[in-house]
C-alpha atoms as a PDB file:
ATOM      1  CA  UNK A   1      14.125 -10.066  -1.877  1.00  0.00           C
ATOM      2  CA  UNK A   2      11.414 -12.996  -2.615  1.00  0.00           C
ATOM      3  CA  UNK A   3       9.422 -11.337  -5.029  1.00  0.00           C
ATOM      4  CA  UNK A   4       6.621 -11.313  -2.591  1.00  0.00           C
ATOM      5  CA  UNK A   5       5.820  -6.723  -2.670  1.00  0.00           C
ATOM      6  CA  UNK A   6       5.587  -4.626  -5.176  1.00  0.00           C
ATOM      7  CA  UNK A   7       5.236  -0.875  -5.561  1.00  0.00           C
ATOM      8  CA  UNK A   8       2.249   0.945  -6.904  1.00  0.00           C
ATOM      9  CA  UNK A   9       1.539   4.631  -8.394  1.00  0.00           C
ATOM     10  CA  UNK A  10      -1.995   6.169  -9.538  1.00  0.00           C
ATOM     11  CA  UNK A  11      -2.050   5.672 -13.200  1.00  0.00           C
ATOM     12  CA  UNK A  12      -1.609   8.827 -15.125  1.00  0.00           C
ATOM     13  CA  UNK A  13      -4.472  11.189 -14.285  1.00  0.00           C
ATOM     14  CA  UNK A  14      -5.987   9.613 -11.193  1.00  0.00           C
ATOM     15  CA  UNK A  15      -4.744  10.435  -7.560  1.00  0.00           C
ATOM     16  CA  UNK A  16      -3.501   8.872  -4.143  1.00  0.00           C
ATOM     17  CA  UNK A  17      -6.944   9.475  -2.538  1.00  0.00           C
ATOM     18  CA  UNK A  18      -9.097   8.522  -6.010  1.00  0.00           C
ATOM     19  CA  UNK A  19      -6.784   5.060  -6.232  1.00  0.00           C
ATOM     20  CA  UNK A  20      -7.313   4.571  -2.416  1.00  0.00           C
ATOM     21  CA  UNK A  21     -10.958   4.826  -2.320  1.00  0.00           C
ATOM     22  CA  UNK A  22     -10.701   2.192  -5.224  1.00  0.00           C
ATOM     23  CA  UNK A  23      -9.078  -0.557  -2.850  1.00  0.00           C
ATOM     24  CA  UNK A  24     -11.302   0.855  -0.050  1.00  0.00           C
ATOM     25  CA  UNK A  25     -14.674  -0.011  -2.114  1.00  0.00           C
ATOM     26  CA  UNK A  26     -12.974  -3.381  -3.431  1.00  0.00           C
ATOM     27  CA  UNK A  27     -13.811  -5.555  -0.792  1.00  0.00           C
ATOM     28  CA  UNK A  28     -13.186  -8.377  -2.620  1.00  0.00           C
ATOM     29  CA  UNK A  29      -9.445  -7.287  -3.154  1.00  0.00           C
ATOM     30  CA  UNK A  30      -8.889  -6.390   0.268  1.00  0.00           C
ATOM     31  CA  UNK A  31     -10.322  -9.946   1.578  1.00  0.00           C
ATOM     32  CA  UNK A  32      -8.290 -11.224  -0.845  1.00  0.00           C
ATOM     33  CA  UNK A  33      -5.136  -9.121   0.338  1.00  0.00           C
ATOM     34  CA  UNK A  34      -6.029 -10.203   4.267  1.00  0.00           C
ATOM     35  CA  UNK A  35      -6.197 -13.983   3.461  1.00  0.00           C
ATOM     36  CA  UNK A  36      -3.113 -14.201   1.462  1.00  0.00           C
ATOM     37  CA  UNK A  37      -1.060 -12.364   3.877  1.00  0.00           C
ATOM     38  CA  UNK A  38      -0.877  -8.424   2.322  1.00  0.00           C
ATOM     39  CA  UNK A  39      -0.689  -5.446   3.473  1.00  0.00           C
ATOM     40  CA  UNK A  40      -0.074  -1.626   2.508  1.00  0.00           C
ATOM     41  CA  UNK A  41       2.632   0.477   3.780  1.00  0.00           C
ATOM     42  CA  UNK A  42       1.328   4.089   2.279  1.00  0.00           C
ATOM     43  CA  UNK A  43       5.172   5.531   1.539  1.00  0.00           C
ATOM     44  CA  UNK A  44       3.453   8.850  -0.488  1.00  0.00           C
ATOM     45  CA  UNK A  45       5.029  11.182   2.944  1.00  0.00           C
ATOM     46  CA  UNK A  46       8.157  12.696   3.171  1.00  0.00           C
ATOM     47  CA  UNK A  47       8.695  11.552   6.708  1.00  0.00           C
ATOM     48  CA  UNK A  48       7.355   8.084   5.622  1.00  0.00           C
ATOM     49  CA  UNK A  49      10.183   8.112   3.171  1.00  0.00           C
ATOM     50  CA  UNK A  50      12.808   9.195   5.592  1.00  0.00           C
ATOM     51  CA  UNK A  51      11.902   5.949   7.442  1.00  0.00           C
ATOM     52  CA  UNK A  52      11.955   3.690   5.002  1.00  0.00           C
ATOM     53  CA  UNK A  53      14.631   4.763   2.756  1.00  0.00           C
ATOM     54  CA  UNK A  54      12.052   4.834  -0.246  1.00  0.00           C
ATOM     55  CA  UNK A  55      13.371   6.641  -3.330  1.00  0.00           C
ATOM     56  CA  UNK A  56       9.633   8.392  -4.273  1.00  0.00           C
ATOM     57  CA  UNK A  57       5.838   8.087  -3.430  1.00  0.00           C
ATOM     58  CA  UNK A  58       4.096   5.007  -3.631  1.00  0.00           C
ATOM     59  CA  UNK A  59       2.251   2.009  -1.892  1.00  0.00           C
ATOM     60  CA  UNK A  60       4.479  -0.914  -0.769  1.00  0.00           C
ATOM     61  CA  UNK A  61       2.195  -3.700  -0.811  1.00  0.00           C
ATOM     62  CA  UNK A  62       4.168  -6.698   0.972  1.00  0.00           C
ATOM     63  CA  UNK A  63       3.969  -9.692   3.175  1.00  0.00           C
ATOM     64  CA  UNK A  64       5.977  -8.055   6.001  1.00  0.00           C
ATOM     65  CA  UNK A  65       5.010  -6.958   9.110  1.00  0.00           C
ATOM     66  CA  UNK A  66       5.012  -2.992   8.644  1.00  0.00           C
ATOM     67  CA  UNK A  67       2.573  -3.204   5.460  1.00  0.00           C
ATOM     68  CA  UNK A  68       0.382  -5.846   7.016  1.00  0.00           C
ATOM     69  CA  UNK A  69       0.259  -2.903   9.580  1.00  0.00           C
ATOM     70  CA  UNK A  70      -0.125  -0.264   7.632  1.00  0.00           C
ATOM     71  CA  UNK A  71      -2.831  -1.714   6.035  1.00  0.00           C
ATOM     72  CA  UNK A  72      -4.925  -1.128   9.343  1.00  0.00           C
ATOM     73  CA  UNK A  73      -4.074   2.280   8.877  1.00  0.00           C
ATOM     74  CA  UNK A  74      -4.766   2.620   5.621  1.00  0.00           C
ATOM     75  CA  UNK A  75      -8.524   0.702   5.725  1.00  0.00           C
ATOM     76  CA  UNK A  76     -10.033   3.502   8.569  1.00  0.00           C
END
Protein backbone atom coordinates (compact mmCIF):
# COMPACT_ATOMS: atom_id res chain seq x y z
CA UNK A 1 0.00 0.00 0.00
CA UNK A 2 3.23 2.42 0.43
CA UNK A 3 5.18 1.26 -2.29
CA UNK A 4 7.64 -0.10 0.14
CA UNK A 5 7.66 -4.48 -1.45
CA UNK A 6 7.82 -5.66 -4.50
CA UNK A 7 7.57 -9.08 -6.11
CA UNK A 8 10.34 -10.92 -7.83
CA UNK A 9 10.58 -14.00 -10.44
CA UNK A 10 13.92 -15.75 -11.85
CA UNK A 11 14.47 -14.12 -15.12
CA UNK A 12 13.73 -16.34 -18.02
CA UNK A 13 16.04 -19.36 -17.88
CA UNK A 14 17.43 -19.20 -14.36
CA UNK A 15 15.66 -20.88 -11.29
CA UNK A 16 14.32 -20.29 -7.61
CA UNK A 17 17.40 -22.04 -6.13
CA UNK A 18 20.07 -20.47 -8.96
CA UNK A 19 18.41 -16.73 -8.12
CA UNK A 20 18.58 -17.61 -4.34
CA UNK A 21 22.09 -18.60 -4.15
CA UNK A 22 22.62 -15.17 -6.00
CA UNK A 23 21.22 -13.07 -2.93
CA UNK A 24 22.84 -15.72 -0.66
CA UNK A 25 26.52 -14.92 -2.13
CA UNK A 26 25.58 -11.04 -2.32
CA UNK A 27 26.46 -10.04 0.94
CA UNK A 28 26.54 -6.71 0.14
CA UNK A 29 22.75 -6.81 -0.92
CA UNK A 30 21.66 -8.64 1.96
CA UNK A 31 23.52 -6.05 4.47
CA UNK A 32 22.02 -3.68 2.52
CA UNK A 33 18.44 -5.39 2.76
CA UNK A 34 19.05 -5.83 6.86
CA UNK A 35 19.95 -2.10 7.39
CA UNK A 36 17.19 -0.65 5.42
CA UNK A 37 14.59 -2.72 6.97
CA UNK A 38 13.93 -5.83 4.17
CA UNK A 39 13.11 -8.92 4.23
CA UNK A 40 11.97 -12.03 2.01
CA UNK A 41 8.82 -13.85 2.35
CA UNK A 42 9.66 -16.97 -0.21
CA UNK A 43 5.74 -17.31 -1.59
CA UNK A 44 7.09 -20.07 -4.53
CA UNK A 45 4.76 -23.02 -2.17
CA UNK A 46 1.42 -23.88 -2.63
CA UNK A 47 0.68 -23.85 1.05
CA UNK A 48 2.70 -20.56 1.27
CA UNK A 49 0.21 -19.24 -1.19
CA UNK A 50 -2.82 -20.50 0.59
CA UNK A 51 -1.59 -18.27 3.47
CA UNK A 52 -0.99 -15.38 1.94
CA UNK A 53 -3.53 -15.12 -0.68
CA UNK A 54 -0.67 -14.73 -3.39
CA UNK A 55 -1.92 -15.15 -6.97
CA UNK A 56 1.55 -17.21 -8.25
CA UNK A 57 5.22 -17.95 -7.16
CA UNK A 58 7.47 -15.37 -6.22
CA UNK A 59 9.59 -13.52 -3.48
CA UNK A 60 7.77 -10.74 -1.55
CA UNK A 61 10.48 -8.59 -0.53
CA UNK A 62 8.85 -6.00 2.05
CA UNK A 63 9.30 -3.98 5.15
CA UNK A 64 6.74 -6.00 7.15
CA UNK A 65 7.14 -8.21 9.75
CA UNK A 66 6.52 -11.73 7.97
CA UNK A 67 9.31 -10.99 5.18
CA UNK A 68 11.72 -9.48 7.64
CA UNK A 69 11.05 -13.05 9.07
CA UNK A 70 11.21 -14.95 6.37
CA UNK A 71 14.28 -13.63 5.49
CA UNK A 72 15.86 -15.65 8.51
CA UNK A 73 14.50 -18.48 6.88
CA UNK A 74 15.49 -17.89 3.74
CA UNK A 75 19.48 -16.89 4.68
CA UNK A 76 20.16 -20.69 6.49
Amino acid sequence: ALGEAIDVTPIEGQTWDELRQQVRNSPEFVKWMQSNGYGILDETTKDMLARTGGSGAHWHIGKDKSALEGLKQFLV
